[in-house]
Protein backbone atom coordinates (compact mmCIF):
# COMPACT_ATOMS: atom_id res chain seq x y z
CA UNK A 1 0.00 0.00 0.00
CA UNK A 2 2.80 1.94 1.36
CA UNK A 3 4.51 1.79 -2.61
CA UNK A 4 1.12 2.31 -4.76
CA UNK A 5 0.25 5.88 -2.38
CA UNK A 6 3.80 6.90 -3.35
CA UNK A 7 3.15 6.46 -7.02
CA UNK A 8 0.30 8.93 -6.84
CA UNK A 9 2.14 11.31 -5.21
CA UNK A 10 4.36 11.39 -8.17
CA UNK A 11 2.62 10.46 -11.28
CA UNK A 12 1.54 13.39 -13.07
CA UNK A 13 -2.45 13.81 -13.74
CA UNK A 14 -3.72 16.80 -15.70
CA UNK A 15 -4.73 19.50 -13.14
CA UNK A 16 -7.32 21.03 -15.14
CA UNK A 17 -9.61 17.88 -14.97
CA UNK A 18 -12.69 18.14 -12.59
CA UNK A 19 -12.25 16.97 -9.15
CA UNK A 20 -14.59 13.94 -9.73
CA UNK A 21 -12.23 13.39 -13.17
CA UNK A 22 -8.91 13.14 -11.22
CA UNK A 23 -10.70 10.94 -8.31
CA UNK A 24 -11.29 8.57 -10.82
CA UNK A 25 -7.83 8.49 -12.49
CA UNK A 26 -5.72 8.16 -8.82
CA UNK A 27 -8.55 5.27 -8.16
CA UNK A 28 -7.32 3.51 -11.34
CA UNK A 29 -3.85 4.16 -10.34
CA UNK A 30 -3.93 2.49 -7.31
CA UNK A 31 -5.63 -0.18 -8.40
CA UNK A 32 -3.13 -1.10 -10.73
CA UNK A 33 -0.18 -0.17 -8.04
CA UNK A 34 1.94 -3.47 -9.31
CA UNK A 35 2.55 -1.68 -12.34
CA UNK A 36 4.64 0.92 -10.86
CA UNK A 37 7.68 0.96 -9.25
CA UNK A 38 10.49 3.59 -7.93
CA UNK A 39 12.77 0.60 -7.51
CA UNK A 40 15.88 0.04 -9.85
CA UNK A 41 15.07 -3.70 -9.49
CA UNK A 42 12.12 -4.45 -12.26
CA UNK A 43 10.49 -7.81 -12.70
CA UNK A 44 11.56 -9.64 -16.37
CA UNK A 45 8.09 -10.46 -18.86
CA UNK A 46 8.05 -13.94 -20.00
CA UNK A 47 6.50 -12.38 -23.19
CA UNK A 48 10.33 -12.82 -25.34
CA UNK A 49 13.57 -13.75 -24.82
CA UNK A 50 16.54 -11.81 -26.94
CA UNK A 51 18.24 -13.88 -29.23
CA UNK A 52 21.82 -13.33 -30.69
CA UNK A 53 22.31 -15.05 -34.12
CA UNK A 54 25.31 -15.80 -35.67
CA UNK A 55 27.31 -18.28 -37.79
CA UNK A 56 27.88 -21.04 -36.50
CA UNK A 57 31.61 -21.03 -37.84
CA UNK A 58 31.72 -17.16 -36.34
CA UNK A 59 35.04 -16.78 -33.88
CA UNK A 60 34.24 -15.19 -30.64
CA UNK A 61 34.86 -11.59 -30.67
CA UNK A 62 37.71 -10.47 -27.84
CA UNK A 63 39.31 -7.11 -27.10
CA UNK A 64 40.36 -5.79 -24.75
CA UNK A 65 39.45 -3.06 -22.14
CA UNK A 66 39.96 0.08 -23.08
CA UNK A 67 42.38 2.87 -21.03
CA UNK A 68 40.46 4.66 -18.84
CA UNK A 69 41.14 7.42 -16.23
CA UNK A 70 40.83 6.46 -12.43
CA UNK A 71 37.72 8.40 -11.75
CA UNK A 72 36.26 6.76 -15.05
CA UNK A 73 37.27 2.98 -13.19
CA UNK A 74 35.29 4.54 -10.45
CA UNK A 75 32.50 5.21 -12.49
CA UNK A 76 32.58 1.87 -14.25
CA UNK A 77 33.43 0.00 -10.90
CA UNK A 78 30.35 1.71 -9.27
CA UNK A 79 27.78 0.74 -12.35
CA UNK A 80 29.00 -2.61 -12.61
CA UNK A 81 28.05 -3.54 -8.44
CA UNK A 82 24.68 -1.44 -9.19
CA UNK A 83 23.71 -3.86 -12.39
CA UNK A 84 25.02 -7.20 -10.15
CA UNK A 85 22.87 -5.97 -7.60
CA UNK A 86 19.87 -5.65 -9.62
CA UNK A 87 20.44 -8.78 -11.22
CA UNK A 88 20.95 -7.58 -14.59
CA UNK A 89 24.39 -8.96 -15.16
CA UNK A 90 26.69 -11.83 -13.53
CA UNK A 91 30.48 -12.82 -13.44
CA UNK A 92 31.29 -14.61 -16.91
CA UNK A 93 33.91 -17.13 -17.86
CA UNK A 94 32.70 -16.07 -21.69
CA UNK A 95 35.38 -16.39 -24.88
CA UNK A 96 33.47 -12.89 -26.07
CA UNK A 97 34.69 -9.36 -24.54
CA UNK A 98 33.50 -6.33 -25.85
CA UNK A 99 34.68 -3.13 -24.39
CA UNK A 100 32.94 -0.42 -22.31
CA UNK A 101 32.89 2.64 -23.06
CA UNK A 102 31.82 6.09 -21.24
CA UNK A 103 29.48 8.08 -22.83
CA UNK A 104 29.27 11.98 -20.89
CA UNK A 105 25.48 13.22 -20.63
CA UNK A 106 24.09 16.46 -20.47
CA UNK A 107 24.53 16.88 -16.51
CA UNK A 108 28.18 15.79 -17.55
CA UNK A 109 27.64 12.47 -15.45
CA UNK A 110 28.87 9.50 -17.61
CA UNK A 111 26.58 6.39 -19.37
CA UNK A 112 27.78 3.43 -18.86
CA UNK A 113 27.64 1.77 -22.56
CA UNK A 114 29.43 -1.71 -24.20
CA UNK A 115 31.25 -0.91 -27.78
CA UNK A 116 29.09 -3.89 -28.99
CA UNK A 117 30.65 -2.64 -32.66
CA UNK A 118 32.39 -5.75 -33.63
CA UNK A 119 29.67 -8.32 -32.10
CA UNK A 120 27.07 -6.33 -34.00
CA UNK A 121 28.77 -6.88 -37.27
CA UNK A 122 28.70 -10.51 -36.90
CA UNK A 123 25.10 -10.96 -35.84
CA UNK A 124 22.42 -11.50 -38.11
CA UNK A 125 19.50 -9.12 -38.58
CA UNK A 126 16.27 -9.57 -36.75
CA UNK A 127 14.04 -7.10 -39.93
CA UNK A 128 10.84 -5.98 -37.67
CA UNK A 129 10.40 -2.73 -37.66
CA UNK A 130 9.52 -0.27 -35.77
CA UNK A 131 6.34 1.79 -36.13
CA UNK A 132 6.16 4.75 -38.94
CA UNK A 133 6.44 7.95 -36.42
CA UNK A 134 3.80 9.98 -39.53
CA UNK A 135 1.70 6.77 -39.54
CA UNK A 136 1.85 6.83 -35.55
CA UNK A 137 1.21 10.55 -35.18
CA UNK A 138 -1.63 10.79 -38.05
CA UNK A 139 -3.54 8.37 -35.74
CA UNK A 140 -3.80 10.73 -32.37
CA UNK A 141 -5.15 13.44 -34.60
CA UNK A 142 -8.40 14.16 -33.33
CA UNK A 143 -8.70 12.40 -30.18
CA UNK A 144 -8.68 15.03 -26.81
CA UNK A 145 -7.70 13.13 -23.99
CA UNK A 146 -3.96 11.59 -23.83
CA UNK A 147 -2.04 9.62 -21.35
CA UNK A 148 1.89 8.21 -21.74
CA UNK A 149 3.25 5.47 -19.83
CA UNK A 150 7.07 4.86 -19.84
CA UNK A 151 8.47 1.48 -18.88
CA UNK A 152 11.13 1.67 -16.18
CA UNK A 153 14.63 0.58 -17.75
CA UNK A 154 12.87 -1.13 -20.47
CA UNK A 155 15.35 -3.03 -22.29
CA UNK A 156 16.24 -4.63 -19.12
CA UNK A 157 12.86 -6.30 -18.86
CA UNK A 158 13.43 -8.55 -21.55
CA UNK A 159 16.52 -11.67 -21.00
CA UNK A 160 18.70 -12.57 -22.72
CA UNK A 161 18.15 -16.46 -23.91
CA UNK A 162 20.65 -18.29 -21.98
CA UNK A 163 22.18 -19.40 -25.00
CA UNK A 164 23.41 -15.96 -25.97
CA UNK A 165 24.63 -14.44 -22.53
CA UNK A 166 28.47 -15.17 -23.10
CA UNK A 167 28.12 -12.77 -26.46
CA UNK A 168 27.25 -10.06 -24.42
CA UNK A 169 30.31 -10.02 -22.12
CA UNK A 170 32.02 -7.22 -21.68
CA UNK A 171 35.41 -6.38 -20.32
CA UNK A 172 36.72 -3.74 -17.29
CA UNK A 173 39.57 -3.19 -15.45
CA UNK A 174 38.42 -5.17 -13.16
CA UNK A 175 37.11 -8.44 -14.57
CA UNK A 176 34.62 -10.20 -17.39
CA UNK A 177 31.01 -9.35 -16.72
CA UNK A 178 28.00 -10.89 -19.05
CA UNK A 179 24.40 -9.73 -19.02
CA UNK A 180 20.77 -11.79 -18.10
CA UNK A 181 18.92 -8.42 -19.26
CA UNK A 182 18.87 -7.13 -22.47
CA UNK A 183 21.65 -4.53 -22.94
CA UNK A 184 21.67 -1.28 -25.05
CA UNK A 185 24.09 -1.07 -28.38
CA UNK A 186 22.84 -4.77 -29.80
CA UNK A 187 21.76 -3.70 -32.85
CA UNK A 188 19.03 -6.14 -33.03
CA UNK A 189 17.59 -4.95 -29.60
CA UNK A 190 14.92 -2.49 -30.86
CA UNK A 191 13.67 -4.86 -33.06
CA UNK A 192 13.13 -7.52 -30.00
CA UNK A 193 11.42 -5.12 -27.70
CA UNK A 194 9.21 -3.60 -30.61
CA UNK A 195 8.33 -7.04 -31.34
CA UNK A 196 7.35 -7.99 -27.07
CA UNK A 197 5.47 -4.29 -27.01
CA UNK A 198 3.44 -5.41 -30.16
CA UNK A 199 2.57 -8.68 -28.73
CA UNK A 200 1.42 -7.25 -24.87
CA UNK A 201 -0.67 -4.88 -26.34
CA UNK A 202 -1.88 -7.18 -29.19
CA UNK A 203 -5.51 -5.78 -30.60
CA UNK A 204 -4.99 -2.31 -28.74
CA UNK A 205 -2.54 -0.89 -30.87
CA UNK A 206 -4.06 1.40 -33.99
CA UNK A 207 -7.43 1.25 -32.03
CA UNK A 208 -7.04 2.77 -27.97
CA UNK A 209 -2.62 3.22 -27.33
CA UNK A 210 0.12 3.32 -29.42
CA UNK A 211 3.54 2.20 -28.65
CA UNK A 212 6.95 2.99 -29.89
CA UNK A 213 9.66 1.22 -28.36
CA UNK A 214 8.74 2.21 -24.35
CA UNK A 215 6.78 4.77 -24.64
CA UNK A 216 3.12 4.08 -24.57
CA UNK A 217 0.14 6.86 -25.55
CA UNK A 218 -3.08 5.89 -25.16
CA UNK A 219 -5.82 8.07 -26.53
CA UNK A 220 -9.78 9.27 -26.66
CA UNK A 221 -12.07 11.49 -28.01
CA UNK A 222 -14.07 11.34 -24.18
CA UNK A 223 -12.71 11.13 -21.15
CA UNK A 224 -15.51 8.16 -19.95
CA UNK A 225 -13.96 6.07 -23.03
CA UNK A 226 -9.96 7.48 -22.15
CA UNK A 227 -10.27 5.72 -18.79
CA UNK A 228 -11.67 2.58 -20.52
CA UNK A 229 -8.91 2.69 -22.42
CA UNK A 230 -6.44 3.59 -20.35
CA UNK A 231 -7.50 0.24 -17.73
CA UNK A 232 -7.60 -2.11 -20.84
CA UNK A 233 -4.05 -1.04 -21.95
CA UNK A 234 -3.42 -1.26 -18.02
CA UNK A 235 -4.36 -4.43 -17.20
CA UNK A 236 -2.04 -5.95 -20.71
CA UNK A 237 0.79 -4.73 -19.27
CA UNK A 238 0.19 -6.32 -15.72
CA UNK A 239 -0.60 -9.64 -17.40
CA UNK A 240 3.05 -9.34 -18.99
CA UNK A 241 4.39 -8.26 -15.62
CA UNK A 242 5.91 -5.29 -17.15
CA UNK A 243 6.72 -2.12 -14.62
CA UNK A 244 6.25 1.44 -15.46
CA UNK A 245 7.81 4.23 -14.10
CA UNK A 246 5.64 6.60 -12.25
CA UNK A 247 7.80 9.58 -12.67
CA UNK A 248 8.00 9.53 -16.59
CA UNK A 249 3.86 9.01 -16.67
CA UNK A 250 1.35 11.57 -17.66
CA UNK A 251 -3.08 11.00 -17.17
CA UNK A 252 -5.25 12.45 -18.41
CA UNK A 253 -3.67 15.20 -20.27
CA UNK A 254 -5.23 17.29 -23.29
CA UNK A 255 -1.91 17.71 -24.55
CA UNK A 256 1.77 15.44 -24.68
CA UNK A 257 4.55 15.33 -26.16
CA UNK A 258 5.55 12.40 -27.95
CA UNK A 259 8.45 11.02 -30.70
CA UNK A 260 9.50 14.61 -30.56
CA UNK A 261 6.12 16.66 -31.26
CA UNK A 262 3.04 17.82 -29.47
CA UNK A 263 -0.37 16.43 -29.77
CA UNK A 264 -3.65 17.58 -29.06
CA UNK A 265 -7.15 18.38 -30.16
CA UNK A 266 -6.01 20.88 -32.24
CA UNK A 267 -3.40 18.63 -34.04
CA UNK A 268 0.17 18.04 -34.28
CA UNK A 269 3.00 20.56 -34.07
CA UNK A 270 7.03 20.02 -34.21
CA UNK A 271 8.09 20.38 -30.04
CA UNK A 272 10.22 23.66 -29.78
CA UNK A 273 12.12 22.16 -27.16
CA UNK A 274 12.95 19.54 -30.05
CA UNK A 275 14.22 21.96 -32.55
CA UNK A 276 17.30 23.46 -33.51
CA UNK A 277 17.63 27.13 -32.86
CA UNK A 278 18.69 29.16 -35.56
CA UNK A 279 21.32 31.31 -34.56
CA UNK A 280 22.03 33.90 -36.97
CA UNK A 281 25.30 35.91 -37.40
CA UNK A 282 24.76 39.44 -35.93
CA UNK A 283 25.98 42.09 -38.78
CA UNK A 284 29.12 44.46 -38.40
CA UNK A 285 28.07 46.77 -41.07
CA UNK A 286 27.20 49.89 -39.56
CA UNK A 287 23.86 51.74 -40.45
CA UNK A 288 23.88 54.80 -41.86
């Protein structure tokens, strides 16, 4: 109880609904409490396994680590007990070692990433696709009431078949690590969790939600049929024991952003915070 009353302190549900309105969203909220989770521990779906296909005459890939500073070993030493922890990795004993590499972010903290380069351009491709973003964003056109739902550390929801785990090892300083959850930089990754997303919510897509990788809309011209909706796309991803993240979530809204534009009743509009800003070259010439 303690867990779902926390969730609705931090989801996010349009203000400007009637009191009666938001009642009934936080009531749907907690009843599907499971969903959500603050935790970096998430639960794994049994919906798809990650497969990594390659020749059977294919050598293992090996390099080694590469040089890194002793605040980056830090950094890399620090990330690697967090993802044992959470049981997204273990020790390995592989023949494969890929590299890691430290990727600085915006708040100049570094990502934690595997140079999965060379592994990538022995593996075969998995060809789903992903969803058209016009065909996806054509569809909300019209509809007024919008909710997103983001999957908490998505990727990692899916594992890795057993059979594969020793091609995702990667090497540090300090030892030969291989992943249980699926990892970020396989280049047939998106294709996998496309693939689970369009199985969970299987005869909802096109008609009530839309999904693109994690991120899940789900859509309404009313807000009686929006919370049908939203409970029907609710109770597919508790069947698949999926977990969203609470903080990322938006009910109820008459407007979101989404795959880099804003949608509401009114239509759909490039987001500003999305585009490049023209910066023009101020002129030297004097004026007369």
């Amino acid at each position: 109880m303690k867990q779902t009353s926390n969730v609705c302190e931090v989801i996010s549900v349009n203000s400007n609904l009637s009191v009666i309105q938001r009642q009934q969203l936080y009531h749907l909220v907690r009843e599907f409490g499971s969903c959500f989770s603050n935790s970096s521990k998430v639960r794994r779906t049994t919906i798809a396994k990650h497969r990594i296909v390659t020749d059977e005459t294919t050598r293992p890939v090996r390099q080694h680590p590469y040089r890194v500073s002793p605040k980056e070993r830090e950094v890399i030493k620090n990330q690697v007990q967090e993802m044992l922890e959470d049981d997204v990795i273990q020790p390995s004993s592989s023949l494969w070692a890929s590299p890691i590499v430290l990727v600085k972010k915006k708040d100049n903290t570094l990502r934690f990433c595997v140079d999965y380069r060379k592994l990538n351009a022995v593996t075969k491709r998995n060809v789903y696709p992903l969803p058209r973003i016009d065909d996806t964003l054509d569809r909300l056109r019209c509809a007024k009431f919008f909710s997103s739902l983001d999957l908490k550390s998505g990727y990692w929801q899916i594992e890795v078949d057993e059979r594969d785990c020793e091609k995702t090892a990667f090497v540090t300083p300090d030892g030969l690590y291989e992943f249980k959850a699926l990892p970020f930089g396989l280049c047939c990754a998106p294709a996998t969790f496309q693939r689970m997303m369009d199985t969970v919510l299987s005869g909802l897509k096109w008609q009530c939600c839309l999904v693109y990788l994690d991120d899940v809309v789900i859509f309404a011209a009313t807000f009686e049929e929006h919370i049908k909706r939203l409970r029907t796309a609710l109770e597919a991803i508790r069947s698949a024991d999926l977990t969203i993240k609470p903080e990322k979530c938006q009910i109820g809204f008459e407007e979101l952003r989404f795959l880099g534009h804003v949608v509401s009743v009114h239509g759909v509009r490039p987001d500003p915070e999305k585009q490049p800003r023209c910066r023009f070259p101020c002129s030297r010439q004097k004026s007369v």
